[in-house]
PDB file of N, CA and C in Angstrom:
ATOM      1  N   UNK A   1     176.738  31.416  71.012  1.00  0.00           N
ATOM      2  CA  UNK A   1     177.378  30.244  71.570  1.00  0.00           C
ATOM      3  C   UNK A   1     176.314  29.353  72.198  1.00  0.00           C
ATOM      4  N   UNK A   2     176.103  28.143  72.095  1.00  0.00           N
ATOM      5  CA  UNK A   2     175.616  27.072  72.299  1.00  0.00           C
ATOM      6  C   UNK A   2     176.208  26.351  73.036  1.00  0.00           C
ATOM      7  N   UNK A   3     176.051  26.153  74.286  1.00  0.00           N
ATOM      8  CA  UNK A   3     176.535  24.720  75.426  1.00  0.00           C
ATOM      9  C   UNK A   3     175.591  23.393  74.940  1.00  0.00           C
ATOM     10  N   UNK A   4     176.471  22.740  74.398  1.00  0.00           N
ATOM     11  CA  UNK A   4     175.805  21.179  74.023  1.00  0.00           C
ATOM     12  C   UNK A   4     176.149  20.019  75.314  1.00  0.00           C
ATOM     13  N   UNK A   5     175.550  19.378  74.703  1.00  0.00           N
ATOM     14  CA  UNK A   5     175.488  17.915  76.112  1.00  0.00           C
ATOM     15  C   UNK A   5     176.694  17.337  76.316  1.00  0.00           C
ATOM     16  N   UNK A   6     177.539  17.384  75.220  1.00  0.00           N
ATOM     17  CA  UNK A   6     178.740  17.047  75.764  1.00  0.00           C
ATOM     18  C   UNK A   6     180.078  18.066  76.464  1.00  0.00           C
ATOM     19  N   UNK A   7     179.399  19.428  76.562  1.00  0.00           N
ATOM     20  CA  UNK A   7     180.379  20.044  77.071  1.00  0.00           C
ATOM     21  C   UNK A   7     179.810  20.228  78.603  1.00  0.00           C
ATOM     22  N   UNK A   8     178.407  20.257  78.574  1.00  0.00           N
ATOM     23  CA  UNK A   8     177.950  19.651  79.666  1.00  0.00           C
ATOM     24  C   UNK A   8     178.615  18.619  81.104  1.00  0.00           C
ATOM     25  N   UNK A   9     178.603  17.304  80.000  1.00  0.00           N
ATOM     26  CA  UNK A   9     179.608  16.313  80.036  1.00  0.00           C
ATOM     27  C   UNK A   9     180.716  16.441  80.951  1.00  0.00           C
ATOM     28  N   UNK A  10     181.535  17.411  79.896  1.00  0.00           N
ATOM     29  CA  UNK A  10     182.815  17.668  79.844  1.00  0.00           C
ATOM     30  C   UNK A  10     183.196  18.753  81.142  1.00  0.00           C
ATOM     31  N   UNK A  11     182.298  19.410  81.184  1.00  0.00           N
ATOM     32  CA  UNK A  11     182.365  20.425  82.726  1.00  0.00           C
ATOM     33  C   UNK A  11     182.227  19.742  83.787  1.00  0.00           C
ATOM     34  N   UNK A  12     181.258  18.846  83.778  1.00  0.00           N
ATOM     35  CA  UNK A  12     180.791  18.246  84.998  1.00  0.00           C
ATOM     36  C   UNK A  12     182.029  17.101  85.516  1.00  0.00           C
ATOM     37  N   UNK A  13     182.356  16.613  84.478  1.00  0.00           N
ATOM     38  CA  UNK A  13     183.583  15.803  84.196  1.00  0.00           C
ATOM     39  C   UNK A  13     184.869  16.347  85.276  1.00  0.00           C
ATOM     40  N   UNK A  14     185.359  17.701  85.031  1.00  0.00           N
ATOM     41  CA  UNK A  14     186.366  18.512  85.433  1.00  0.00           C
ATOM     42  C   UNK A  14     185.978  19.180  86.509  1.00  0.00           C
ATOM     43  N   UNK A  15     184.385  18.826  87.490  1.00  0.00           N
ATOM     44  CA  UNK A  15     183.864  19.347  88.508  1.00  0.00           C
ATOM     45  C   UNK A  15     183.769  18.900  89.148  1.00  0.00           C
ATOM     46  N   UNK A  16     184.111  17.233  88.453  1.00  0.00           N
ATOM     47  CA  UNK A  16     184.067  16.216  89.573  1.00  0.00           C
ATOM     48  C   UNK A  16     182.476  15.825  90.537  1.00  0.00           C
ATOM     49  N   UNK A  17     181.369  16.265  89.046  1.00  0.00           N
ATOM     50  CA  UNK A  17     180.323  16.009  89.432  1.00  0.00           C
ATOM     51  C   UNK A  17     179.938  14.856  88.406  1.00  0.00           C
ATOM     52  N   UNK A  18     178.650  14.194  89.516  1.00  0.00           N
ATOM     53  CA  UNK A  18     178.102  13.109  88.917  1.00  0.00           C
ATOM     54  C   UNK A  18     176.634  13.349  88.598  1.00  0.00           C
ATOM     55  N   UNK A  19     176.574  13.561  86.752  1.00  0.00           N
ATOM     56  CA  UNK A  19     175.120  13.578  86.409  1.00  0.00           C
ATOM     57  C   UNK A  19     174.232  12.882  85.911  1.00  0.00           C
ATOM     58  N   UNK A  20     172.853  12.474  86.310  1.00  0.00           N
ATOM     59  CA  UNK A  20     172.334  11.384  85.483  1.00  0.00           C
ATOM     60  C   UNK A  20     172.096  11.567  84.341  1.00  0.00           C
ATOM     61  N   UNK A  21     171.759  11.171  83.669  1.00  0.00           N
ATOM     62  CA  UNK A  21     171.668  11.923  81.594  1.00  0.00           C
ATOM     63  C   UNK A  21     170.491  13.079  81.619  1.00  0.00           C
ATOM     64  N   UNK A  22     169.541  12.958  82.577  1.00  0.00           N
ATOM     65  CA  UNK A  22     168.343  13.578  82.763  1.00  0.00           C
ATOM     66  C   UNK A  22     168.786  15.211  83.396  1.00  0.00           C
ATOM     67  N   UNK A  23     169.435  15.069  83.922  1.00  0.00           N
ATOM     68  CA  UNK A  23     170.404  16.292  85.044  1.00  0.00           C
ATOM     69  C   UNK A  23     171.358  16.921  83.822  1.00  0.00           C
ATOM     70  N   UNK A  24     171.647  16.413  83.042  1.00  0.00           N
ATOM     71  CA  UNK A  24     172.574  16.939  81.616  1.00  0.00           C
ATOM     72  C   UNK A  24     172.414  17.440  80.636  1.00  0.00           C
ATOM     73  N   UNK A  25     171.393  16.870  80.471  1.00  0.00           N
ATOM     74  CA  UNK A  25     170.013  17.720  79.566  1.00  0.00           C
ATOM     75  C   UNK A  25     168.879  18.758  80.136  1.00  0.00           C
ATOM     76  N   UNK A  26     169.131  19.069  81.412  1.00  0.00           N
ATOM     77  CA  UNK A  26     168.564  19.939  82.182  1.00  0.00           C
ATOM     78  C   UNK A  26     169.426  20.894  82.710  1.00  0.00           C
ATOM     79  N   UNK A  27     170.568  21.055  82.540  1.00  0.00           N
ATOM     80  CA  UNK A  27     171.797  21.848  83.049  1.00  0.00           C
ATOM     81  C   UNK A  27     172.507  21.961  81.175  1.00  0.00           C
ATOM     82  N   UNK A  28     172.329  21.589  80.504  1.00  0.00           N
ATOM     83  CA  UNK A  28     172.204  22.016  79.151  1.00  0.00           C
ATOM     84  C   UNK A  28     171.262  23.136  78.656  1.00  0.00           C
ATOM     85  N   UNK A  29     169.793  22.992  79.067  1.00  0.00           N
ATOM     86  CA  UNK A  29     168.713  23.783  78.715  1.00  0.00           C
ATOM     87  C   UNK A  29     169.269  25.327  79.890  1.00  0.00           C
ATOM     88  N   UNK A  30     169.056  25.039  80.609  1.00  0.00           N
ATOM     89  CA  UNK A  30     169.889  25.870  81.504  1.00  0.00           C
ATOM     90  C   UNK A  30     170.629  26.961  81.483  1.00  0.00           C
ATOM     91  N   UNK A  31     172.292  26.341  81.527  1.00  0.00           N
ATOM     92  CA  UNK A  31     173.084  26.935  80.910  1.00  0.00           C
ATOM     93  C   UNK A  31     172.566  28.227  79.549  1.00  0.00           C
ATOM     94  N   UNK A  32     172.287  26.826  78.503  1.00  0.00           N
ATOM     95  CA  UNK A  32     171.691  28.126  77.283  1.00  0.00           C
ATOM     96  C   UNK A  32     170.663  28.867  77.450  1.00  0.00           C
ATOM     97  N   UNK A  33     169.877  29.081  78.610  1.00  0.00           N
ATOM     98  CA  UNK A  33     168.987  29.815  78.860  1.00  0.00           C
ATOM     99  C   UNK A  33     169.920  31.145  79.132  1.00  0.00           C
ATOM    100  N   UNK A  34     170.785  31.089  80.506  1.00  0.00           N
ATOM    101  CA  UNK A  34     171.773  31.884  80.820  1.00  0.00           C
ATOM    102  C   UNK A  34     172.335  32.608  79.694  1.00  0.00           C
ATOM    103  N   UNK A  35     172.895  31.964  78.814  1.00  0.00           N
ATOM    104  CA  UNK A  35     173.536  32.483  77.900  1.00  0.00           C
ATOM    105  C   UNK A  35     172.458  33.400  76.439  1.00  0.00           C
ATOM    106  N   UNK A  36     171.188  33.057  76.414  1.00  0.00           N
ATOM    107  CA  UNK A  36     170.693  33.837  75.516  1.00  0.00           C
ATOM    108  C   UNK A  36     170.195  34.872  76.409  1.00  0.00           C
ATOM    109  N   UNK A  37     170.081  34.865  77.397  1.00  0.00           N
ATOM    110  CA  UNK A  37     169.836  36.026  78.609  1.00  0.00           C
ATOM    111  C   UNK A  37     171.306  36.727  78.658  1.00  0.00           C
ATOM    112  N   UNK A  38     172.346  36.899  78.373  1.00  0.00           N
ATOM    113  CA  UNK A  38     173.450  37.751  78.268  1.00  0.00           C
ATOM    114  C   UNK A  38     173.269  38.127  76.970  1.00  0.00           C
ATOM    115  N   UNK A  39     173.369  37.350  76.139  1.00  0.00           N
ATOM    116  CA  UNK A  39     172.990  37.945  74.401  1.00  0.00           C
ATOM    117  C   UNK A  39     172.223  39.043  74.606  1.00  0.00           C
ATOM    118  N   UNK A  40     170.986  38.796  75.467  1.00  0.00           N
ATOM    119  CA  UNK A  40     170.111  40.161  75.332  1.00  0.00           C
ATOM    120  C   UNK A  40     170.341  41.344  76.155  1.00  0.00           C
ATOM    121  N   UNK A  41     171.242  40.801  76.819  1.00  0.00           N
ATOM    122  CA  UNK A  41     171.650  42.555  77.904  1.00  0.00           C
ATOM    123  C   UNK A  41     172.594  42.960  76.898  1.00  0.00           C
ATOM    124  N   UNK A  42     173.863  41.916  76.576  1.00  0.00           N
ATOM    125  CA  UNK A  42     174.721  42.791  75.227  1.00  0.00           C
ATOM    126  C   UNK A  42     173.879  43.648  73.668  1.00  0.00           C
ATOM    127  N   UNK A  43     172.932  43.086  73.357  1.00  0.00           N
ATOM    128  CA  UNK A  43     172.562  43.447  72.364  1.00  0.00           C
ATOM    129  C   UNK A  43     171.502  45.074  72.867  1.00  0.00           C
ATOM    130  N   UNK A  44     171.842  45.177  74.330  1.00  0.00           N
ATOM    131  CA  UNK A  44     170.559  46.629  74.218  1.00  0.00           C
ATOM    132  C   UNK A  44     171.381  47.618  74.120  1.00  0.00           C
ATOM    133  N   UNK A  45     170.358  48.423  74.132  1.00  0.00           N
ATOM    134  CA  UNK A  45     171.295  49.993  73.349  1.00  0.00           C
ATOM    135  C   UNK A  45     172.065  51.205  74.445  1.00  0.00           C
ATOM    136  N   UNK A  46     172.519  50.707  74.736  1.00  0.00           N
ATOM    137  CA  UNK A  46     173.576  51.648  76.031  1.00  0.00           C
ATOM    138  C   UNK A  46     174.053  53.122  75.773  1.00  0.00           C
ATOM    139  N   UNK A  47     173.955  53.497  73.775  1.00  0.00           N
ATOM    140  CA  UNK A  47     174.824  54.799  73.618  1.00  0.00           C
ATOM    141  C   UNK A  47     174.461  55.919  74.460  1.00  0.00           C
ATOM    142  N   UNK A  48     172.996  55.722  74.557  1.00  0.00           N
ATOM    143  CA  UNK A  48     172.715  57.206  75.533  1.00  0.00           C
ATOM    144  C   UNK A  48     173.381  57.390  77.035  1.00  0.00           C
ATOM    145  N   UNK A  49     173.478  56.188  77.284  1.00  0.00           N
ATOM    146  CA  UNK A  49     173.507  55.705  79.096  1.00  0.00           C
ATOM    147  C   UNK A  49     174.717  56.240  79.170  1.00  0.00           C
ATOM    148  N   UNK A  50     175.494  57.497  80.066  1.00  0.00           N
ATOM    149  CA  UNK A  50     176.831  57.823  80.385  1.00  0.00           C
ATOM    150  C   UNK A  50     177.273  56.870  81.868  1.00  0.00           C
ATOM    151  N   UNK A  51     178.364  56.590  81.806  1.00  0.00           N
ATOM    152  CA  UNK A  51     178.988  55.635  82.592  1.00  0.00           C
ATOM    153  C   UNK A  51     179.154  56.432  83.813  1.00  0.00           C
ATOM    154  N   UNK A  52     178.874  55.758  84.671  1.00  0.00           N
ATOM    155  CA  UNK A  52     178.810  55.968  85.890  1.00  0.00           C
ATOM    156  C   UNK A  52     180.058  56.255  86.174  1.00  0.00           C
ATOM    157  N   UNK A  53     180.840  56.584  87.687  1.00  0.00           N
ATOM    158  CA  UNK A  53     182.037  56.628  87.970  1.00  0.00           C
ATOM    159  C   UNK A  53     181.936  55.504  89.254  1.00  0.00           C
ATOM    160  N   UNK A  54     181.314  55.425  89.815  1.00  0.00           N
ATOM    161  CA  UNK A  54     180.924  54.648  91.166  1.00  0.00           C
ATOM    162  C   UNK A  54     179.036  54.754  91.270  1.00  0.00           C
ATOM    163  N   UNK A  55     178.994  53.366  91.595  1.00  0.00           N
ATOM    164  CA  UNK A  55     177.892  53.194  92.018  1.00  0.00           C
ATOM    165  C   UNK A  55     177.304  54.286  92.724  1.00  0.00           C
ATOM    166  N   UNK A  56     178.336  54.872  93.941  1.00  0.00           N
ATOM    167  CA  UNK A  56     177.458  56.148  94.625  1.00  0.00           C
ATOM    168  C   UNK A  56     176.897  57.228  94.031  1.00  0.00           C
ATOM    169  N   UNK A  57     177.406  57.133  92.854  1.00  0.00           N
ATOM    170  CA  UNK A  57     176.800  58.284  92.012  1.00  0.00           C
ATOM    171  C   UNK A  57     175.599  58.785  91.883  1.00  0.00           C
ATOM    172  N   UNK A  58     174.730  57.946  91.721  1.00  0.00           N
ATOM    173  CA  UNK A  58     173.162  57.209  91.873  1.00  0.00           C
ATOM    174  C   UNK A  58     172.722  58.395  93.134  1.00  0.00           C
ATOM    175  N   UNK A  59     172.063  59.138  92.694  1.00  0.00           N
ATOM    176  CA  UNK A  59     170.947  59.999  93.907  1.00  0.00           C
ATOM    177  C   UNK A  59     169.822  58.736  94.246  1.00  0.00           C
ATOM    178  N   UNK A  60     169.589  58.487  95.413  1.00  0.00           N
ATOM    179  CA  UNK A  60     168.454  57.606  95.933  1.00  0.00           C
ATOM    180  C   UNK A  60     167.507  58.735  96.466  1.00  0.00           C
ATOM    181  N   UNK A  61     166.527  58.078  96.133  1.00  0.00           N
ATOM    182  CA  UNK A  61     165.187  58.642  96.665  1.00  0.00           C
ATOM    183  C   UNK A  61     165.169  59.136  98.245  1.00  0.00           C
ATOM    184  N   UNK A  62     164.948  59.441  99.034  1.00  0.00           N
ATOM    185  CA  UNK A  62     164.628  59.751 100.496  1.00  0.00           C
ATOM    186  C   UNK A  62     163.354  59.889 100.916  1.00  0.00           C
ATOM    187  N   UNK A  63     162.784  59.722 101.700  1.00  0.00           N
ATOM    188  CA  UNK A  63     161.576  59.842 102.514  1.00  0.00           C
ATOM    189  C   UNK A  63     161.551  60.700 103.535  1.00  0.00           C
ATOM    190  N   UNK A  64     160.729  60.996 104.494  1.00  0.00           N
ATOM    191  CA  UNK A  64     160.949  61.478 105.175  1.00  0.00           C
ATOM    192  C   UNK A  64     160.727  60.616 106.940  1.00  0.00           C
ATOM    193  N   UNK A  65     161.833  61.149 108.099  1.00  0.00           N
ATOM    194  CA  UNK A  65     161.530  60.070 108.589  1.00  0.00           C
ATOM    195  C   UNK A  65     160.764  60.350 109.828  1.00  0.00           C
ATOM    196  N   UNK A  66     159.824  59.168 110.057  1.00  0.00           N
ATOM    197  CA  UNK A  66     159.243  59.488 110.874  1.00  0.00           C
ATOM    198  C   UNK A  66     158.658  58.137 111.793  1.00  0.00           C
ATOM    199  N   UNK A  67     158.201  58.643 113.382  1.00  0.00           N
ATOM    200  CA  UNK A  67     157.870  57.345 114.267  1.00  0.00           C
ATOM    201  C   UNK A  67     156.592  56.393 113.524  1.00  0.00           C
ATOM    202  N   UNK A  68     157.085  55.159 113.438  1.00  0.00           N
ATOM    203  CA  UNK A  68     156.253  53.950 112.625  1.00  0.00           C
ATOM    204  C   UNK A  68     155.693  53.587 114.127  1.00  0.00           C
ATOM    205  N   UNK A  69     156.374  53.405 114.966  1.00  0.00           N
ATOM    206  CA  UNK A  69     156.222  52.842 116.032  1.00  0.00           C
ATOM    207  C   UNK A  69     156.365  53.276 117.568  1.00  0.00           C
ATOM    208  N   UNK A  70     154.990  52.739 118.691  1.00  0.00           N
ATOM    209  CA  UNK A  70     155.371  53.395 119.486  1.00  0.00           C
ATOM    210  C   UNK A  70     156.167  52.896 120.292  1.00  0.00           C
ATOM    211  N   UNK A  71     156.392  53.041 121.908  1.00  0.00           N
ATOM    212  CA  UNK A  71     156.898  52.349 122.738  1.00  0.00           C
ATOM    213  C   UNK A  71     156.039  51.570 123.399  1.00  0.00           C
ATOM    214  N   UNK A  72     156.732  49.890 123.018  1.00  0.00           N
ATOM    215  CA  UNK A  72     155.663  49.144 124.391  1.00  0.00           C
ATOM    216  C   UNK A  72     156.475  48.609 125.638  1.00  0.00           C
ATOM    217  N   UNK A  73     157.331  49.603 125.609  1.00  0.00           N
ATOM    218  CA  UNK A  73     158.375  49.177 126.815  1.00  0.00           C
ATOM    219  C   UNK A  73     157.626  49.143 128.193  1.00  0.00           C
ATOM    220  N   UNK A  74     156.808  49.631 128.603  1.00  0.00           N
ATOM    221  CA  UNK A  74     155.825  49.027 129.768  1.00  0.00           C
ATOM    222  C   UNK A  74     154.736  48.410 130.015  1.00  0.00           C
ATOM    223  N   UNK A  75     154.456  48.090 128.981  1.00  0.00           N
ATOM    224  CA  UNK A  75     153.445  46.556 128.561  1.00  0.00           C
ATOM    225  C   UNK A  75     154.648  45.253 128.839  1.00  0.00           C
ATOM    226  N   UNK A  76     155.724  44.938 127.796  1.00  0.00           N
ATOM    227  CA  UNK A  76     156.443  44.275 128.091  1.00  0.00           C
ATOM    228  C   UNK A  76     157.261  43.974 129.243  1.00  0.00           C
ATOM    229  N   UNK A  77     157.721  45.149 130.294  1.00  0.00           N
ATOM    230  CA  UNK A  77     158.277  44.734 131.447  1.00  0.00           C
ATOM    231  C   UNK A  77     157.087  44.349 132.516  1.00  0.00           C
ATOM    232  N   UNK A  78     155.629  44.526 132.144  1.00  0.00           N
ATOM    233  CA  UNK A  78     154.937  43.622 132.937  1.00  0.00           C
ATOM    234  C   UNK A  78     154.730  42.269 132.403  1.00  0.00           C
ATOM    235  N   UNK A  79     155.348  41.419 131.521  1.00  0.00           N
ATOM    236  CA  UNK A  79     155.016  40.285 131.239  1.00  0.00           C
ATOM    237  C   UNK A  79     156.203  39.617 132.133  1.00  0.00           C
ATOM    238  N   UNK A  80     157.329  40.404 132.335  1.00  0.00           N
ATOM    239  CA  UNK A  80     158.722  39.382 132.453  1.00  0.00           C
ATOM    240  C   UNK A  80     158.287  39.382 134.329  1.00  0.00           C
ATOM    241  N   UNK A  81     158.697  37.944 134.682  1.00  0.00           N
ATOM    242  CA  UNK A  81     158.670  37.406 135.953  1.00  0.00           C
ATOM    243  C   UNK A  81     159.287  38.491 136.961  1.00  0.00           C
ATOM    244  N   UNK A  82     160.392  38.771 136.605  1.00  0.00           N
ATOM    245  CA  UNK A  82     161.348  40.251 137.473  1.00  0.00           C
ATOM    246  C   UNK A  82     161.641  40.935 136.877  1.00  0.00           C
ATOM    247  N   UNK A  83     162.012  42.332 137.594  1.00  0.00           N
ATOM    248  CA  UNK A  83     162.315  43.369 136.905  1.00  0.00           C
ATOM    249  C   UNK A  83     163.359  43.991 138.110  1.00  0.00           C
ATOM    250  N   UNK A  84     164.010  45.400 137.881  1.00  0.00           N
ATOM    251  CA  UNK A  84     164.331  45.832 138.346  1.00  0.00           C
ATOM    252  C   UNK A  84     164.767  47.380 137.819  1.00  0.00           C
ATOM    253  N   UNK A  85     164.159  48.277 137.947  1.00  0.00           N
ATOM    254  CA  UNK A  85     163.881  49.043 137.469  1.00  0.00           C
ATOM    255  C   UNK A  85     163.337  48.907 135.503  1.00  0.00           C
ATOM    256  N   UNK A  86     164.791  49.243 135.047  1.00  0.00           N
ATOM    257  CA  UNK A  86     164.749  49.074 133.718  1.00  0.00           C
ATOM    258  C   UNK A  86     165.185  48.169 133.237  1.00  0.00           C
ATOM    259  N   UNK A  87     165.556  47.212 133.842  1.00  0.00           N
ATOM    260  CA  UNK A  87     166.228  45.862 133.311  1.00  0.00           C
ATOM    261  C   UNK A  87     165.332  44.315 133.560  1.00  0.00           C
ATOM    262  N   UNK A  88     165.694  43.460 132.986  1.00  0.00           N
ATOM    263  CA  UNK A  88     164.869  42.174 133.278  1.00  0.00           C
ATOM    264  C   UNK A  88     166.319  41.530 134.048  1.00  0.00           C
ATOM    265  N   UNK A  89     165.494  40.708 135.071  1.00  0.00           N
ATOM    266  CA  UNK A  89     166.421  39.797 135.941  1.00  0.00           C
ATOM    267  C   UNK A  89     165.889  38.529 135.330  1.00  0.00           C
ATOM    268  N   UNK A  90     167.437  37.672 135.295  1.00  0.00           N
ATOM    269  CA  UNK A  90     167.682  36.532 134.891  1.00  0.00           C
ATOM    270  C   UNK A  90     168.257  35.668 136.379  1.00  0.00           C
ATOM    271  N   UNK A  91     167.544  34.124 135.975  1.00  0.00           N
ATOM    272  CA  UNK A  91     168.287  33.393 136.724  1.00  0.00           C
ATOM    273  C   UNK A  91     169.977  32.979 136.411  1.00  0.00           C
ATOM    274  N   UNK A  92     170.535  33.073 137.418  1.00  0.00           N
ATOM    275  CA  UNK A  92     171.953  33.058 136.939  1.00  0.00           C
ATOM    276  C   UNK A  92     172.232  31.493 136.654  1.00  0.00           C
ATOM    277  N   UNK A  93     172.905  31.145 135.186  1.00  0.00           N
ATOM    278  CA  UNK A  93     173.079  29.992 134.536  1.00  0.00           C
ATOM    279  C   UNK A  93     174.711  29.687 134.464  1.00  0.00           C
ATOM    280  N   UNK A  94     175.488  30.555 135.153  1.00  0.00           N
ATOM    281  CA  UNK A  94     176.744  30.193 134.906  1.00  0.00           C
ATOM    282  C   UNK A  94     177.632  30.744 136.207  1.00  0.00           C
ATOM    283  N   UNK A  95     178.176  29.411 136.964  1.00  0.00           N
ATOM    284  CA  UNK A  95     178.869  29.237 138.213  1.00  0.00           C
ATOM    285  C   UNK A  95     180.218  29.681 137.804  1.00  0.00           C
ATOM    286  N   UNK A  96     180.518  30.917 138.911  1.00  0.00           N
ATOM    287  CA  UNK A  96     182.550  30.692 138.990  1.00  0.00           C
ATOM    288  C   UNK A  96     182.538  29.901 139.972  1.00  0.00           C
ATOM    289  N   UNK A  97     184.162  28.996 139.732  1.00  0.00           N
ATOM    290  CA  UNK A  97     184.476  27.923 141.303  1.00  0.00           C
ATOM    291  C   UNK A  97     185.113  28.693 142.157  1.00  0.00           C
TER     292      UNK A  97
END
């Protein structure tokens, strides 16, 4: 299947979009790019491939896990203006009447 310039046209038409002729012939090339890119996933050879039941099916790899990172939780509470113990103090920005 081939998308030509006038179905182009004709979509953009019913999309209620406005194309310059240059944009039509570039969303033409496009399109049929898309479409010979599905031709080629349909045309590969799947018989071996057994169908999944759910995506979860799929075993993923695992690593093992471990600390990337240390703590700079007392480097950082000496940068902040106040503290109080483990918390940073804020100036209060919001009055009850």
């Amino acid at each position: 299947m081939t998308i030509t310039r006038q179905d182009v046209e004709q979509i953009a038409t019913l999309a209620k979009l406005h194309l310059s002729p240059s944009e039509t012939e570039q969303v033409s090339v496009s399109l049929n790019q898309v479409l010979a890119l599905v031709d080629r996933i349909q045309a590969a050879d799947v018989d071996a491939v057994r169908p999944m039941r759910h995506p979860r099916d799929a075993c993923q790899a695992l690593r093992a896990d471990g600390v990337t990172e240390s703590s700079r939780k007392a480097e950082l509470m000496q940068l902040a203006p106040e503290t109080d113990g483990d918390y940073y103090l804020v100036p209060k920005v919001v009055e009850h009447p």
